[in-house]
N, C-alpha and C. Protein backbone atom coordinates (compact mmCIF):
# COMPACT_ATOMS: atom_id res chain seq x y z
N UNK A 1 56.82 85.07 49.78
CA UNK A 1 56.23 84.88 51.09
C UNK A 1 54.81 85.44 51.10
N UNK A 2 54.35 85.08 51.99
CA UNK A 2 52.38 84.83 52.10
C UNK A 2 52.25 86.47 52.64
N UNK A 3 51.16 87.21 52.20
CA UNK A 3 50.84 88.30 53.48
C UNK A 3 50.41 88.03 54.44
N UNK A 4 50.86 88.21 55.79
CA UNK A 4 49.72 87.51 57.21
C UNK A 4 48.65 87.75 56.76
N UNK A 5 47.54 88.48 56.08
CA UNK A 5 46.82 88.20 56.47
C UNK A 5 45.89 87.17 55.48
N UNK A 6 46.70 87.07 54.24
CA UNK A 6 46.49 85.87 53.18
C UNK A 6 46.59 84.63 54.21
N UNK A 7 47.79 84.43 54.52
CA UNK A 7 48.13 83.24 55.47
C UNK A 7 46.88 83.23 56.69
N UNK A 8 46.35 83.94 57.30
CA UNK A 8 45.46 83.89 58.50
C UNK A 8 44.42 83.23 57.71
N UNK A 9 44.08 83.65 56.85
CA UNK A 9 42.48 83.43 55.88
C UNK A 9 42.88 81.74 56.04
N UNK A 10 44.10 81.29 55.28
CA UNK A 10 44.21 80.17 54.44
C UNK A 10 44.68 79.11 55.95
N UNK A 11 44.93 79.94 56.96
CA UNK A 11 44.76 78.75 58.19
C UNK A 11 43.15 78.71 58.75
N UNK A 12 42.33 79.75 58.47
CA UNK A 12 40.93 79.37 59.13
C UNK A 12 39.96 78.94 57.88
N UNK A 13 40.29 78.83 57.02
CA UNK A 13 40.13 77.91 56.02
C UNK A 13 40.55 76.72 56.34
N UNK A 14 41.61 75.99 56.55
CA UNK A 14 41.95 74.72 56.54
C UNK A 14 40.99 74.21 58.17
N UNK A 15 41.36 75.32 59.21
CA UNK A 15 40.30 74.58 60.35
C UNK A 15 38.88 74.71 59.48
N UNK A 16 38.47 75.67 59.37
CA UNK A 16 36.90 75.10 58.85
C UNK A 16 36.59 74.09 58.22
N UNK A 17 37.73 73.71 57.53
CA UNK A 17 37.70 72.05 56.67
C UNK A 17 37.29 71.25 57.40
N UNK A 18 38.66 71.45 58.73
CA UNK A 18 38.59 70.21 59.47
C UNK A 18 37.70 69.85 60.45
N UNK A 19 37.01 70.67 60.38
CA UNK A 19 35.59 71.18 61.28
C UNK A 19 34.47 70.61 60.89
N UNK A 20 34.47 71.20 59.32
CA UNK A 20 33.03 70.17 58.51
C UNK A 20 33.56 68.60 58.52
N UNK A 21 34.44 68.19 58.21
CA UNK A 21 34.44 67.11 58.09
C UNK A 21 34.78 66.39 59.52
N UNK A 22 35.09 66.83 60.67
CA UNK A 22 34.88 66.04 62.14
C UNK A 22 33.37 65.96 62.41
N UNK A 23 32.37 66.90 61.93
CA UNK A 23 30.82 67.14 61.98
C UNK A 23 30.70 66.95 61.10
N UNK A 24 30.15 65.56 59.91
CA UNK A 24 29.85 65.22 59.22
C UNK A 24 28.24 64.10 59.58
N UNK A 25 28.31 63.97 60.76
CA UNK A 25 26.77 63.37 61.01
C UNK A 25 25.30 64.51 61.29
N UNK A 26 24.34 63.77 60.26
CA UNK A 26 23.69 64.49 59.38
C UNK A 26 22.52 64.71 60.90
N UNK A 27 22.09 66.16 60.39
CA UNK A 27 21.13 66.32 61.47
C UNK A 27 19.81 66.26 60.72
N UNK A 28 18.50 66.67 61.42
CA UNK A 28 17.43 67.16 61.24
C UNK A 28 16.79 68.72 61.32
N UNK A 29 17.04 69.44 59.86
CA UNK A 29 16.63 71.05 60.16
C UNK A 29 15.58 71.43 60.12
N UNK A 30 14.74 72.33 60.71
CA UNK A 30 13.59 72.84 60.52
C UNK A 30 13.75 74.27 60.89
N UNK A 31 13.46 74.89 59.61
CA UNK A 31 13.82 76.54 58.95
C UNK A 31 12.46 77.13 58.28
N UNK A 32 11.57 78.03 58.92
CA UNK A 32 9.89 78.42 58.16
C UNK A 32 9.40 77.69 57.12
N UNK A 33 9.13 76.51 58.01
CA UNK A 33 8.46 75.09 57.34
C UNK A 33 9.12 74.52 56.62
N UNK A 34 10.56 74.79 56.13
CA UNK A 34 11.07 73.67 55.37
C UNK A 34 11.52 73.02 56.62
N UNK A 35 11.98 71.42 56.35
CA UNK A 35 12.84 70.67 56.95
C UNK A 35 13.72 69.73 55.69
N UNK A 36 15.13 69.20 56.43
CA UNK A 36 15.85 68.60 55.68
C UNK A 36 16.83 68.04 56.51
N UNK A 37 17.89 66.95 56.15
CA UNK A 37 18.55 66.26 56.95
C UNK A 37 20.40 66.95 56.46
N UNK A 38 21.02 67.54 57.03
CA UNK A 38 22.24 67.94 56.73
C UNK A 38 23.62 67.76 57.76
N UNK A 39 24.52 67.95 57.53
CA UNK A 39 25.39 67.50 58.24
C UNK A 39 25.64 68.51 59.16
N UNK A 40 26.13 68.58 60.77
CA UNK A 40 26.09 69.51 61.51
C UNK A 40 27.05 70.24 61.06
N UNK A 41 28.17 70.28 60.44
CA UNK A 41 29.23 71.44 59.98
C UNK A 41 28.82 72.51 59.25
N UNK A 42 27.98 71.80 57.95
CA UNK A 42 27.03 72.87 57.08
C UNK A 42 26.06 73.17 57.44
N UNK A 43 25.30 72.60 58.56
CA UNK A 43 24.53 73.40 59.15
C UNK A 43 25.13 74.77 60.13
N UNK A 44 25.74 74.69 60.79
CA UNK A 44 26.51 75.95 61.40
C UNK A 44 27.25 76.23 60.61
N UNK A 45 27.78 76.37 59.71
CA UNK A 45 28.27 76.92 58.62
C UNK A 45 27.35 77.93 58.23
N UNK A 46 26.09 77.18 57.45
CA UNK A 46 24.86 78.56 56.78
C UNK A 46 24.38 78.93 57.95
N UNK A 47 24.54 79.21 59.33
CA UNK A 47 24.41 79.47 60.39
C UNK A 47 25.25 81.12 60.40
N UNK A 48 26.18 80.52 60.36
CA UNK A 48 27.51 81.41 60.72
C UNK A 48 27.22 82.59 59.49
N UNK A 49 27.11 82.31 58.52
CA UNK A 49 27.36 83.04 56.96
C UNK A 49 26.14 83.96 57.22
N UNK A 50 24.92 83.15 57.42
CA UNK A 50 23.51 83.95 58.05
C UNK A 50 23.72 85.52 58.92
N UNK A 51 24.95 84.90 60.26
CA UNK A 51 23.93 85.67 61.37
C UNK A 51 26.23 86.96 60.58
N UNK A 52 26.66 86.38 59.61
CA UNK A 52 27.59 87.13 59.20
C UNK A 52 26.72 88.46 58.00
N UNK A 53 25.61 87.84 57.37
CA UNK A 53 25.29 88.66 56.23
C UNK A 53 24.18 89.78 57.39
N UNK A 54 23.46 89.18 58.36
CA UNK A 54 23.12 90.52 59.28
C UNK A 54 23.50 91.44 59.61
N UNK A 55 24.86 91.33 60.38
CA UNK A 55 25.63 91.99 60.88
C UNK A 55 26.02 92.73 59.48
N UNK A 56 26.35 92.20 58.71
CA UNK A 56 26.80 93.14 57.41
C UNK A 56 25.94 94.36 56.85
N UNK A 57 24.76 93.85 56.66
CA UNK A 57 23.52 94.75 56.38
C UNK A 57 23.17 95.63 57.84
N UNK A 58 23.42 95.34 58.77
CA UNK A 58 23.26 96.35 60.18
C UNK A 58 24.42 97.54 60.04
N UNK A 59 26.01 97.05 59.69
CA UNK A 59 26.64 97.85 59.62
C UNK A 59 26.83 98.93 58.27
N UNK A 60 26.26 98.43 57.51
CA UNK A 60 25.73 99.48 55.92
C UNK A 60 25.05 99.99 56.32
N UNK A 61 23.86 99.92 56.89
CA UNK A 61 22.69 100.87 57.34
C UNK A 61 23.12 101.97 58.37
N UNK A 62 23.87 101.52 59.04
CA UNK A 62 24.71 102.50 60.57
C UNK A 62 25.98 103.28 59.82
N UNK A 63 26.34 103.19 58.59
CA UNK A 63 27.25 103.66 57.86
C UNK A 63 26.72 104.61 57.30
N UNK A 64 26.02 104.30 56.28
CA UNK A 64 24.74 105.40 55.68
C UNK A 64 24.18 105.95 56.47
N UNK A 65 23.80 105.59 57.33
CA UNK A 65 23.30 106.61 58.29
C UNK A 65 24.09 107.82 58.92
N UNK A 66 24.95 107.34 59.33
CA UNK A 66 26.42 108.60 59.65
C UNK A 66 26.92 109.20 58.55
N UNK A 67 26.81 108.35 57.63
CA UNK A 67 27.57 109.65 56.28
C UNK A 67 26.36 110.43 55.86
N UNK A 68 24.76 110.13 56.28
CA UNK A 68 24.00 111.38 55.95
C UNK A 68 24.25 112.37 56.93
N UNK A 69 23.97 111.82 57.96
CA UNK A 69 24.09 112.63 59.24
C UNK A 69 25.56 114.10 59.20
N UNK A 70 26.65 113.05 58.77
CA UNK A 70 28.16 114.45 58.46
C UNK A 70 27.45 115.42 57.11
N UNK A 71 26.94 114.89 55.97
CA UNK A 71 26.90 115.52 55.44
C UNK A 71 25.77 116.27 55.37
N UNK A 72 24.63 116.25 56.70
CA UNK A 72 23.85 117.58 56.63
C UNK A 72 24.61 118.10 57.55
N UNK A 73 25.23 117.77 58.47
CA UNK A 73 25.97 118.90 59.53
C UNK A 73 27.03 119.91 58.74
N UNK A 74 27.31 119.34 57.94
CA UNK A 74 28.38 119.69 56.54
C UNK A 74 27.95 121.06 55.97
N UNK A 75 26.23 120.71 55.46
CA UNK A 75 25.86 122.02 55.04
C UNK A 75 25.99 122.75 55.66
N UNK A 76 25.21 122.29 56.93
CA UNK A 76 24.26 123.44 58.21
C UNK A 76 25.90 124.05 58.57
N UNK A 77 26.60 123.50 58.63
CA UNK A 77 27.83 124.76 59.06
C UNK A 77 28.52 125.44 57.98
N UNK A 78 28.72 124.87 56.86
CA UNK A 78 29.15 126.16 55.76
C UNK A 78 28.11 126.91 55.64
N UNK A 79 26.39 127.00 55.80
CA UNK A 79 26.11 128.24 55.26
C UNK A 79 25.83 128.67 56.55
N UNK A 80 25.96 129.02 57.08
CA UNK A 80 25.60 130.38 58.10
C UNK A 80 27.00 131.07 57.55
C-alpha cells in the first residue's frame, strides 16, 4: 500500500497532467525582452515553479537568519 503522502503527490500529479493538456492553446509570452509562443499550462506551470523557487530562497534566508540569531543568543547566555 501507497504512503498518503506518496499517493497525494501522485494524485496532483495526474491533475497537473490533466491541466496541461485541457490548456494546451499556445499563448504569446513576453519575459525581459524575450518573447515566445507556449501553451497556457506550461506557461503557468514555469509560473508556479518560479514564484515556488522564491518562496524557497525567502524561507532559507529567514532560516539562516534565526539559526544565527539562536546561536549568538547561545553564546551571550553561556558566558556571563
Amino acid at each position: 500500500m501507497l504512503p498518503q503522502a506518496t499517493a497525494a503527490a501522485l494524485l496532483l500529479l495526474i491533475l497537473l497532467i490533466v491541466f496541461m493538456l485541457q490548456n494546451s492553446t499556445k499563448v504569446e509570452v513576453h519575459f525581459l525582452g524575450l518573447a515566445g509562443a507556449v501553451p497556457v499550462g506550461v506557461a503557468l506551470l514555469i509560473g508556479a515553479v518560479g514564484g515556488g523557487v522564491v518562496v524557497a530562497i525567502a524561507g532559507v534566508a529567514r532560516f539562516t537568519q534565526l539559526r544565527v540569531k539562536a546561536r549568538r543568543t547561545r553564546r551571550n547566555t553561556t558566558g556571563n
